[in-house]
Protein backbone atom coordinates (compact mmCIF):
# COMPACT_ATOMS: atom_id res chain seq x y z
CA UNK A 1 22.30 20.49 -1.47
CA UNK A 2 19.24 21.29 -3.52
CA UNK A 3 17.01 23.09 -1.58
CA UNK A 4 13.90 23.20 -3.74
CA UNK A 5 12.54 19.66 -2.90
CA UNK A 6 13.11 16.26 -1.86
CA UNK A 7 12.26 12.54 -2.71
CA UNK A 8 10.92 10.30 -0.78
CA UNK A 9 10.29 6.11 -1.61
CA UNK A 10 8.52 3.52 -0.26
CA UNK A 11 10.68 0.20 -0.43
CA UNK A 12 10.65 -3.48 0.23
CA UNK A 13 13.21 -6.04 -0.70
CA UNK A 14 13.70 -3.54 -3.97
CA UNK A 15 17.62 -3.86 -4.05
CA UNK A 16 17.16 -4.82 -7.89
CA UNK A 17 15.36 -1.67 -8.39
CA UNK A 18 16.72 1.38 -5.78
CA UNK A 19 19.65 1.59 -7.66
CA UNK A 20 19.01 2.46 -10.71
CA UNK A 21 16.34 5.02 -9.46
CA UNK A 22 18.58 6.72 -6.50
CA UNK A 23 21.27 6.54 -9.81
CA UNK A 24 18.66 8.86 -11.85
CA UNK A 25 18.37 11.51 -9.04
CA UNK A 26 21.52 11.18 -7.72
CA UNK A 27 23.08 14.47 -9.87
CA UNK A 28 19.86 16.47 -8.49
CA UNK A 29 21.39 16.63 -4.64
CA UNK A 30 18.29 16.80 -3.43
CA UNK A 31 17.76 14.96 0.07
CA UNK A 32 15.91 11.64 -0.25
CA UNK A 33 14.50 9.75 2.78
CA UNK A 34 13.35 6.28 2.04
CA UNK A 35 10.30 4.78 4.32
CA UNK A 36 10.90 0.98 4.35
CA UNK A 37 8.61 -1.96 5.43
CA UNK A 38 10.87 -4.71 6.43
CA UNK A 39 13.45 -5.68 3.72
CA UNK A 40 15.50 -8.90 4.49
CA UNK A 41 17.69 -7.99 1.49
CA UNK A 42 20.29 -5.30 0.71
CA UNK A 43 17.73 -2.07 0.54
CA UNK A 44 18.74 -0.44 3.30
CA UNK A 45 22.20 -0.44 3.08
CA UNK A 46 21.93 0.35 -0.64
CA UNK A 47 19.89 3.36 0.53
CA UNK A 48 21.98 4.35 3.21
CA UNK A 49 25.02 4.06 0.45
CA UNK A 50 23.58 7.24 -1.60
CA UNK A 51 23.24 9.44 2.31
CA UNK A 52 19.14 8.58 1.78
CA UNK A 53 17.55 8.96 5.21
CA UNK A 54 16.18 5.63 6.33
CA UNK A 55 13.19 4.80 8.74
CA UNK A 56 11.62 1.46 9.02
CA UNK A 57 7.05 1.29 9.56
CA UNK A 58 4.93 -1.82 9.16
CA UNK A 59 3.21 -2.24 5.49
CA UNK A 60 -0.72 -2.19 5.61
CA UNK A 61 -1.49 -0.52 2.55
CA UNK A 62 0.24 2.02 0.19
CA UNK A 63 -1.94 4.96 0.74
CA UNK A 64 -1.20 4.54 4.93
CA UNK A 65 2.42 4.14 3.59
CA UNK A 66 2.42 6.96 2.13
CA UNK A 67 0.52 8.89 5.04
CA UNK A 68 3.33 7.84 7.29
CA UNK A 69 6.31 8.84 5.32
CA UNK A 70 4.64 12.72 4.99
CA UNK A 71 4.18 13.10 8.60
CA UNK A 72 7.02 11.62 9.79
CA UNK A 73 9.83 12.28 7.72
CA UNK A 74 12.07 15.75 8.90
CA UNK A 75 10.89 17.51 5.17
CA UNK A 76 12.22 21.22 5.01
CA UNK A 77 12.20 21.90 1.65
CA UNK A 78 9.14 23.47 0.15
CA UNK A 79 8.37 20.73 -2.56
CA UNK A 80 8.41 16.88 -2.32
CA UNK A 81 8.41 14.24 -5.28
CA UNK A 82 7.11 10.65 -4.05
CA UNK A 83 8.35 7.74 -6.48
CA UNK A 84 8.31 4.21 -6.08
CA UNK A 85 11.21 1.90 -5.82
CA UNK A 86 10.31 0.15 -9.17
CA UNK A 87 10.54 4.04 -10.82
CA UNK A 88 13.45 6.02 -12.60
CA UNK A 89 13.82 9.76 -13.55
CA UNK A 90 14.19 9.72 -17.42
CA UNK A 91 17.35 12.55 -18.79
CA UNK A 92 15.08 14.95 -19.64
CA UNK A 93 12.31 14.51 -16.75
CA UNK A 94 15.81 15.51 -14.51
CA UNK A 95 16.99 18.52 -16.17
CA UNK A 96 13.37 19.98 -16.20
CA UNK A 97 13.83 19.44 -11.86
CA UNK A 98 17.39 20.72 -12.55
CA UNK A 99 15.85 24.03 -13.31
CA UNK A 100 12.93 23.84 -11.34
CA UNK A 101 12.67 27.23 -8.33
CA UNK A 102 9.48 27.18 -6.39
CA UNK A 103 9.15 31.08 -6.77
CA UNK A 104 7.98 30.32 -10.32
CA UNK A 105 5.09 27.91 -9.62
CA UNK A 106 3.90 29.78 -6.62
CA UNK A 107 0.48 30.10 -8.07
CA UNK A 108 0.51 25.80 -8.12
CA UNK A 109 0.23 23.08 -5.35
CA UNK A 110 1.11 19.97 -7.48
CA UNK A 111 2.86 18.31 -10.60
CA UNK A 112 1.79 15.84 -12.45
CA UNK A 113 4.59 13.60 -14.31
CA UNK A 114 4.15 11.57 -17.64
CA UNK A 115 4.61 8.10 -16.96
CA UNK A 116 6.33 5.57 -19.19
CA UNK A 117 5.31 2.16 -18.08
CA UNK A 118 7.02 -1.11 -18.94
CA UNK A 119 6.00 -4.85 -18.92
CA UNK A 120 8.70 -7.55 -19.65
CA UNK A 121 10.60 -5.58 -21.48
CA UNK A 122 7.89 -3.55 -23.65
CA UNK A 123 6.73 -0.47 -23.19
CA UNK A 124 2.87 0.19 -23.00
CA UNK A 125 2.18 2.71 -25.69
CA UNK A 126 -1.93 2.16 -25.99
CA UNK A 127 -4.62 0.72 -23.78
CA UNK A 128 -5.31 4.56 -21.60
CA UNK A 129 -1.44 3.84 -20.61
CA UNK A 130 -0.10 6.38 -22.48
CA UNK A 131 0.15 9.11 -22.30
CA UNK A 132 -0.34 8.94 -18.07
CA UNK A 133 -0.10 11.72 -15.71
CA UNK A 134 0.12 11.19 -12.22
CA UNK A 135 0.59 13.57 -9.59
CA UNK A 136 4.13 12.87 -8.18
CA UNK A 137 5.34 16.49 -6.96
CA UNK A 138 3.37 18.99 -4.83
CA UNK A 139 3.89 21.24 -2.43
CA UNK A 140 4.89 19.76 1.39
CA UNK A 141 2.31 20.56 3.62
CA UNK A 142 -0.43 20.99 0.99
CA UNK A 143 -0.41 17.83 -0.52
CA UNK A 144 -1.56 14.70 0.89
CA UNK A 145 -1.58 10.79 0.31
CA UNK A 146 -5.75 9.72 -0.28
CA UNK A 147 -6.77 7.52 2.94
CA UNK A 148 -10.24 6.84 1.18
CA UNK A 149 -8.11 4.37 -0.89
CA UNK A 150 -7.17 1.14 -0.44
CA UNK A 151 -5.09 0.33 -3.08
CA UNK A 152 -4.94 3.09 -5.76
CA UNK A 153 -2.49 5.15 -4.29
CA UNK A 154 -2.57 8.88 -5.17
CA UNK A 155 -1.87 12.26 -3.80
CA UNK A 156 -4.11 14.97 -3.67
CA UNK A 157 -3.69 19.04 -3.78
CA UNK A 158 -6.53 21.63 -2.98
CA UNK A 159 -5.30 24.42 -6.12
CA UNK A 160 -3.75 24.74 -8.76
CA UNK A 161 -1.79 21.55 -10.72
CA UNK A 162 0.56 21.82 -13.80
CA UNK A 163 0.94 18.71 -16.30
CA UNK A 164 4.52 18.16 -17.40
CA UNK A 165 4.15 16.75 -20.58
CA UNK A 166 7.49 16.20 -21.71
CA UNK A 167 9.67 14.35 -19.41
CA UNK A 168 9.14 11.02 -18.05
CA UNK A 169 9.19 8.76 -15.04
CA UNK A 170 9.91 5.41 -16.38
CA UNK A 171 8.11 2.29 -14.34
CA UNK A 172 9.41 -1.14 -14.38
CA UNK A 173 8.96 -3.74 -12.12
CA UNK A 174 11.71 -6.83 -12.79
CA UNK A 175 10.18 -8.90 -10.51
CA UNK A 176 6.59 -8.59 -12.43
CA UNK A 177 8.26 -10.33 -15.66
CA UNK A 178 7.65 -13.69 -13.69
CA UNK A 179 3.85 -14.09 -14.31
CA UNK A 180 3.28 -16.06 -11.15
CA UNK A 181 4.97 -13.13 -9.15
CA UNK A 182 2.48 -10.70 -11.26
CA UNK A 183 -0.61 -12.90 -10.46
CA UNK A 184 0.20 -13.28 -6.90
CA UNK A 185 0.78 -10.09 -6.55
CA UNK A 186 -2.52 -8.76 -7.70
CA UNK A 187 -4.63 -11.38 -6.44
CA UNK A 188 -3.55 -9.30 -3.29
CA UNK A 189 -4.69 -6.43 -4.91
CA UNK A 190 -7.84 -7.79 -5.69
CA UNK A 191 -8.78 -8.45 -1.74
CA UNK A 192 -8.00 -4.89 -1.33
CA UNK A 193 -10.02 -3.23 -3.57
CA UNK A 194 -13.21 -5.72 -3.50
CA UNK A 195 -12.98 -4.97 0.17
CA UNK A 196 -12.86 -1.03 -0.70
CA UNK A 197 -15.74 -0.95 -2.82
CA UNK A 198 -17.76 -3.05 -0.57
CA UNK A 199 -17.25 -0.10 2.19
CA UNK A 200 -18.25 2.24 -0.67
CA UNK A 201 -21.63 0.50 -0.99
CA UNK A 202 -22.22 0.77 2.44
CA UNK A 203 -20.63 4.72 2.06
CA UNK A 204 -18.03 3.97 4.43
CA UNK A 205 -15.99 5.57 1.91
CA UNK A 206 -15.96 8.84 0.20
CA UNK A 207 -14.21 10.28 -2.71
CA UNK A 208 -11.35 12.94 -1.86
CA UNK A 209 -11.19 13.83 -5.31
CA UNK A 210 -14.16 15.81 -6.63
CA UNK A 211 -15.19 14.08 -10.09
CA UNK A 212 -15.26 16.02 -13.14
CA UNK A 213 -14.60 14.11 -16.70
CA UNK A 214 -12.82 17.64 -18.05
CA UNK A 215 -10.97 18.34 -14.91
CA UNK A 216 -7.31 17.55 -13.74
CA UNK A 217 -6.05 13.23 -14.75
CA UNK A 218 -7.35 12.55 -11.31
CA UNK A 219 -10.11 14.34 -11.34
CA UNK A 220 -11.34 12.86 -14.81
CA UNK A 221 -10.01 9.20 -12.92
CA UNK A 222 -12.57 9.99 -10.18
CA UNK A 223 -14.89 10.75 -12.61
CA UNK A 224 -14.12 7.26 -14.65
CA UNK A 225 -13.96 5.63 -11.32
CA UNK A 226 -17.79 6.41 -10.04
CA UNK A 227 -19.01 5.59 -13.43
CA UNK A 228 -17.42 2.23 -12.91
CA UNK A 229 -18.85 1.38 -9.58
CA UNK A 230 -22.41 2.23 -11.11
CA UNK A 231 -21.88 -0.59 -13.93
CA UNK A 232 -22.80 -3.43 -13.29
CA UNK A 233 -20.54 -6.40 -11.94
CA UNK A 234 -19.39 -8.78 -13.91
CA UNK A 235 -20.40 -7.08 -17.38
CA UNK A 236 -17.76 -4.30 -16.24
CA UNK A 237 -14.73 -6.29 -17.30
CA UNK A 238 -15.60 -7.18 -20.83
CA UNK A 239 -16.67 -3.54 -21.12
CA UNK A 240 -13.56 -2.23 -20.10
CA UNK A 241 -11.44 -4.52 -21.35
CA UNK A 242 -13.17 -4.11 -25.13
CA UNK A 243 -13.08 -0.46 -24.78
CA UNK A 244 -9.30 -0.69 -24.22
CA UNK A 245 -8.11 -2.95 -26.54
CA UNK A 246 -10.09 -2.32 -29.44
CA UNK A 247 -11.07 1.88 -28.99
CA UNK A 248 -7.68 2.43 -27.42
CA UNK A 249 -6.00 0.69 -29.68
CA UNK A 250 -4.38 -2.27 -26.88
CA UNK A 251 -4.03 -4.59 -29.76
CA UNK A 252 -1.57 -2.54 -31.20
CA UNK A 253 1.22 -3.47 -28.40
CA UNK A 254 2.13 -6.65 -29.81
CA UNK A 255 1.72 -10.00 -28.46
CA UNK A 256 3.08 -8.92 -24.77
CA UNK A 257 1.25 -6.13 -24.72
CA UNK A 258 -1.61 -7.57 -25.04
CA UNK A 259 -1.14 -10.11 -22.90
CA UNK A 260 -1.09 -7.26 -20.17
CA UNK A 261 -4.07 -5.83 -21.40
CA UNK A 262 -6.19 -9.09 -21.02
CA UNK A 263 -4.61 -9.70 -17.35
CA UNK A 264 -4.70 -6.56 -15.71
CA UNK A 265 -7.67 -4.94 -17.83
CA UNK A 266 -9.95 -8.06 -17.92
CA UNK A 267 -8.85 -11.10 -15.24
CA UNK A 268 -7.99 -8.80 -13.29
CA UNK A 269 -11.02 -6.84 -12.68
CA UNK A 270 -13.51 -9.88 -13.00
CA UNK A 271 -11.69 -11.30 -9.89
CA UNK A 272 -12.09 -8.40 -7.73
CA UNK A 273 -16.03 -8.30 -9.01
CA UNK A 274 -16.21 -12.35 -8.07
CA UNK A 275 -14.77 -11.51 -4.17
CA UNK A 276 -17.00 -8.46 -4.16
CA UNK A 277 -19.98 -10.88 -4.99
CA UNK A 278 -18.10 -13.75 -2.32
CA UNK A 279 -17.73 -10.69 0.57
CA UNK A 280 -21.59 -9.67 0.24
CA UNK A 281 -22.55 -13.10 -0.02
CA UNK A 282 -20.70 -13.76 3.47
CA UNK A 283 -22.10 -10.50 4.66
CA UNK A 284 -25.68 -11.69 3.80
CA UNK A 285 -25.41 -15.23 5.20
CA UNK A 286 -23.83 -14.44 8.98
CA UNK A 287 -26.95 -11.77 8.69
CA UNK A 288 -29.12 -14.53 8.10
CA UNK A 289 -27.82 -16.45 10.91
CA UNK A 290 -27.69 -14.15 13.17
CA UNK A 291 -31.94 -13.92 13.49
């Protein structure tokens, strides 16, 4: 039994996906405990089939998800690696882990792996989504899943991160290459993260991350992130969606690509600024009734 680190996932009705990840970790004999939300399909036994430990906790958002499944789960090995369902370890990604000992990153707290992602079929190559680092490995203990989030969820180490460069996590999400399962799903995302920055106006939120443009991928994301909440609404979108398609070269992923890049880089984000506009509105009028 590897005794370096273990994996942990978040699941829900992901028996098309578990699978092939728990496949691409499976030679790594590392322990894997899988925090699920309610499947009604075949997750848990598919789980249970590779020896993953299994606990069941009610869904409210992934960054409480997450939360859960770091204080809760029986971890003794010094490292951790949180994936999601919809993720795989690529060959070489694996035999970088296959060689990993914690005595020689004892200077570090986190790792942050290169991400391949995937939409029906085609793989993202411009838009900001590639290369993308995100901070999957860290130490247990240290590391922690970012509360002040609603629906970005990331972890977040006090020192010292590395950036694996070569080596991939591959993310692909069958379900998403039915559009109306894509739009549903992010219309849901959309509540969540109008409601978020809403509490940020009122600085009911915070940022855990300290912002710094030439800092760590998350730390330049925070920095990206404040600059976007000071733009204003509406105008945001085409901004953003311009600067990735044309400066980052979006167009340049083929018609499917940039299909992706219109949805979730432009109708995507002008939704969430229309319910931002919709929650203050509400919040101004039961003000106004209320005198």
């Amino acid at each position: 039994m590897n005794t370096e680190f273990s994996f942990i996932i978040l699941t829900f009705n992901e028996e098309m996906h578990l699978p092939r990840l728990l496949q691409s970790i499976t030679e790594l004999q590392a322990p894997v405990f899988v925090l699920d939300s309610g499947s009604t399909d075949r997750t848990v036994e598919l789980a249970e089939s590779y020896g993953a430990i299994v606990q069941q906790h009610a869904f409210e958002n992934h960054p409480k998800q997450w939360h859960h499944a770091l204080k809760t789960f029986a971890i003794t090995t010094p490292w951790v690696i949180c994936l999601d369902a919809d993720q795989m370890v690529t060959p070489e990604l694996k035999q970088k882990l296959m060689s990993f000992r914690s005595s020689e990153v004892s200077g570090y707290d986190g790792i942050y792996f290169n991400r391949k992602f995937i939409f029906k079929d085609r793989w993202v190559k411009h838009g900001g989504y590639f290369p993308f680092y995100l901070l999957k490995m860290f130490k247990y203990g240290v590391g922690y899943s970012d509360l002040q989030e609603n629906m970005d969820h990331r972890f977040v180490v006090p020192g010292k991160t590395l950036i694996w460069k070569d080596g991939h996590i591959i993310e692909e999400n069958y379900k998403e290459n039915d559009i109306s399962f894509w739009i549903a799903k992010h219309n849901r995302y959309s509540d969540l993260l109008a409601q978020e920055e809403v509490e940020r106006m009122k600085n009911l939120r915070t940022q855990s991350v300290q912002p710094k443009f030439n800092g760590s991928p998350d730390e330049r994301t925070a920095w990206l992130k404040r600059l976007w909440w000071q733009t204003p609404r509406y105008i945001r979108p085409f901004l953003y969606f311009t600067h990735r398609f044309i400066f980052k070269f979006g167009f340049l992923d083929g018609r499917t690509g940039r299909m992706f890049h219109f949805m979730q880089g432009f109708w995507f984000r002008m939704v969430v600024d229309i319910k931002i506009g919709e929650l203050l509105n509400k919040e101004n009028n039961n003000a106004g009734s209320k005198k």
